[in-house]
C-alpha atoms as a PDB file:
ATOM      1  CA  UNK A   1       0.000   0.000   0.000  1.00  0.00           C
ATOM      2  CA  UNK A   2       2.597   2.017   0.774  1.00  0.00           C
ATOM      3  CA  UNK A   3       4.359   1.597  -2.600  1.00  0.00           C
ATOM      4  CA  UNK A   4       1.667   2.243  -4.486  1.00  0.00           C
ATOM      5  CA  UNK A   5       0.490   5.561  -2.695  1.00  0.00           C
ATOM      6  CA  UNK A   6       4.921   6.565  -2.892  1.00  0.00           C
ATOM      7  CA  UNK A   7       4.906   5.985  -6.639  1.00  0.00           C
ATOM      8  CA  UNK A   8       1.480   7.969  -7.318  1.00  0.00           C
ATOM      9  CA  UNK A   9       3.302  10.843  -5.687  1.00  0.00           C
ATOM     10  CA  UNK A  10       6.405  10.621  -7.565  1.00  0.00           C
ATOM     11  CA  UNK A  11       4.144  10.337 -10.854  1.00  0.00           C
ATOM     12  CA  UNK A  12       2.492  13.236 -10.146  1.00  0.00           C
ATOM     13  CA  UNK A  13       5.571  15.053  -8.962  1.00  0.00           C
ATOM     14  CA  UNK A  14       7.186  14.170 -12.008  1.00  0.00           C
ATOM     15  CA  UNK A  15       4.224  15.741 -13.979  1.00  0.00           C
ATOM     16  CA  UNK A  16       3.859  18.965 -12.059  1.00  0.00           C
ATOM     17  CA  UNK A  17       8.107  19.379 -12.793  1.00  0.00           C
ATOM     18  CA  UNK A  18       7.518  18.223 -16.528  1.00  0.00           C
ATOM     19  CA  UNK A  19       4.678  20.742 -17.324  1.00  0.00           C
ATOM     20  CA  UNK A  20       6.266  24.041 -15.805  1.00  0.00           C
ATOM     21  CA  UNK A  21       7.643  26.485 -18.262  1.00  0.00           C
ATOM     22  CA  UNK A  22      11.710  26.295 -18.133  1.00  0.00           C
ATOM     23  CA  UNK A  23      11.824  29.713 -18.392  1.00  0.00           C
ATOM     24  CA  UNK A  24      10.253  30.192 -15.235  1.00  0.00           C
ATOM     25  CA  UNK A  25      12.952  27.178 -13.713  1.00  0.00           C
ATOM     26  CA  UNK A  26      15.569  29.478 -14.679  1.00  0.00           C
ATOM     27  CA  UNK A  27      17.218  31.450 -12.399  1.00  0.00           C
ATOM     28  CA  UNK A  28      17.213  35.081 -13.566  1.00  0.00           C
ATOM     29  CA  UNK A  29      20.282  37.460 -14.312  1.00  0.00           C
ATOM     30  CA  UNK A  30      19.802  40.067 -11.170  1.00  0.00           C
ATOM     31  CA  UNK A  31      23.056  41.359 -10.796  1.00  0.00           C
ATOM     32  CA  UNK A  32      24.192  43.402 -13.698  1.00  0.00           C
ATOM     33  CA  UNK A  33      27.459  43.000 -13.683  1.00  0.00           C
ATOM     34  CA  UNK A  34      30.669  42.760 -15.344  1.00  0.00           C
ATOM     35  CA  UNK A  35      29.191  39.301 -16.944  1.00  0.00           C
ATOM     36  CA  UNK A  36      25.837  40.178 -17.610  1.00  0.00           C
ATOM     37  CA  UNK A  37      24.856  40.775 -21.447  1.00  0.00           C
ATOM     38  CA  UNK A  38      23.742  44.274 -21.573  1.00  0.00           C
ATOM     39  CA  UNK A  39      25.736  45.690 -24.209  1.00  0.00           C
ATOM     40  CA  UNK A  40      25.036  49.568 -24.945  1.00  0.00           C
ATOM     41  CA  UNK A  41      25.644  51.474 -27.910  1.00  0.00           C
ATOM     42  CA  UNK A  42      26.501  54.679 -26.113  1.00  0.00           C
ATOM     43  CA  UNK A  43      30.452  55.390 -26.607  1.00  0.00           C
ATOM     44  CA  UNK A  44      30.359  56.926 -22.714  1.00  0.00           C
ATOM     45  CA  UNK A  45      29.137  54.618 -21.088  1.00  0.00           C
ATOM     46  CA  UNK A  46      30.739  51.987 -22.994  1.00  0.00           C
ATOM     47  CA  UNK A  47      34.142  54.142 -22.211  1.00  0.00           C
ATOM     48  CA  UNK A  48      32.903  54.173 -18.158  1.00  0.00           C
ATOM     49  CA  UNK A  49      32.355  50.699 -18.460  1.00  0.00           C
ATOM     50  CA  UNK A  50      36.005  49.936 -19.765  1.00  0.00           C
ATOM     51  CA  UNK A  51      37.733  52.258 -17.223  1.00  0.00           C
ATOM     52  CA  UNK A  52      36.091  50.328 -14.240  1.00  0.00           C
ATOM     53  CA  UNK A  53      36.963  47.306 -15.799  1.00  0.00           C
ATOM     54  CA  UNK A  54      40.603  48.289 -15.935  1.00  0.00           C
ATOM     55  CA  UNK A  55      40.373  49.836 -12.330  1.00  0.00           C
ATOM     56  CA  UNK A  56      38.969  46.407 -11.451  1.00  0.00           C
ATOM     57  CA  UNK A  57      41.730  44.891 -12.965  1.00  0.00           C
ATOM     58  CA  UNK A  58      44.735  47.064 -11.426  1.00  0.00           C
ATOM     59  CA  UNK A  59      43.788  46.841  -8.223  1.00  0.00           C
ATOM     60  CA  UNK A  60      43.405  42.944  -8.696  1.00  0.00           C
ATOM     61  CA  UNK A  61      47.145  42.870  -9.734  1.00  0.00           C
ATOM     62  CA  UNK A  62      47.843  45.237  -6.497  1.00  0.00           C
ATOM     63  CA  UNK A  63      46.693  43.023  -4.153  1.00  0.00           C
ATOM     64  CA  UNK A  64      48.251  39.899  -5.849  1.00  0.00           C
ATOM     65  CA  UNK A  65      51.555  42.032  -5.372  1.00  0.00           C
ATOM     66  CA  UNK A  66      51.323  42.450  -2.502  1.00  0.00           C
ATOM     67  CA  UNK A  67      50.375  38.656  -1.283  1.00  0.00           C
ATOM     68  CA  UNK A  68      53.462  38.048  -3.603  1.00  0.00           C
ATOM     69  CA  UNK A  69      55.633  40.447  -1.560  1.00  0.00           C
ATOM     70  CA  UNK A  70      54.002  39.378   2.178  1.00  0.00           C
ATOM     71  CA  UNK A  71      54.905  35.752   1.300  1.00  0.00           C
ATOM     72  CA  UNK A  72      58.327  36.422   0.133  1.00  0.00           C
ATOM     73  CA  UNK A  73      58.963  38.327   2.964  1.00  0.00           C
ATOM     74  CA  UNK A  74      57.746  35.565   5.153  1.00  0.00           C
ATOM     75  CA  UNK A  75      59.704  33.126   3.839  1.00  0.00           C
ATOM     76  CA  UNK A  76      62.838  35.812   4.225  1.00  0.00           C
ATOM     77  CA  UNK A  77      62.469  36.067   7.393  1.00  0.00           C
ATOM     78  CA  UNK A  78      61.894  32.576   8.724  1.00  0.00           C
ATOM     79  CA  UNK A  79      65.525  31.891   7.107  1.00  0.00           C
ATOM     80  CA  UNK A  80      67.098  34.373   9.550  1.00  0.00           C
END
């Protein structure tokens, strides 16, 4: 009895998750972003969105600079 009643569930699970849309499965792009795919045709703001990029980017090869430099000096250090 208990079989029978666990597989009508999972039938009709399996129809309730077969008949919704996929679109509204998907999980929606809410963070516009670096990744997302608006793409504009103004030049300024295509110009802003390249110089925060490149901020981004600088400061992302600061700080691995200076975890390069902290760990070298570490390792200095313990040889003294």
């Amino acid at each position: 009895m208990i079989l029978v009643k666990s597989a009508k569930t999972l039938l009709v699970l399996v129809l309730l998750a077969t008949a919704l849309p996929t679109e509204s499965a998907a999980k929606p792009n809410g963070y516009p972003g670096e990744n997302s795919k608006f793409n504009s045709s103004d030049p300024a703001v295509v110009a802003k969105q390249k110089a925060e990029r490149e901020k981004r980017i600088e400061l992302r090869k600061k700080r691995r600079e200076e975890r390069r430099l902290k760990r070298l000096n570490k390792k200095n250090n313990r040889s003294n």
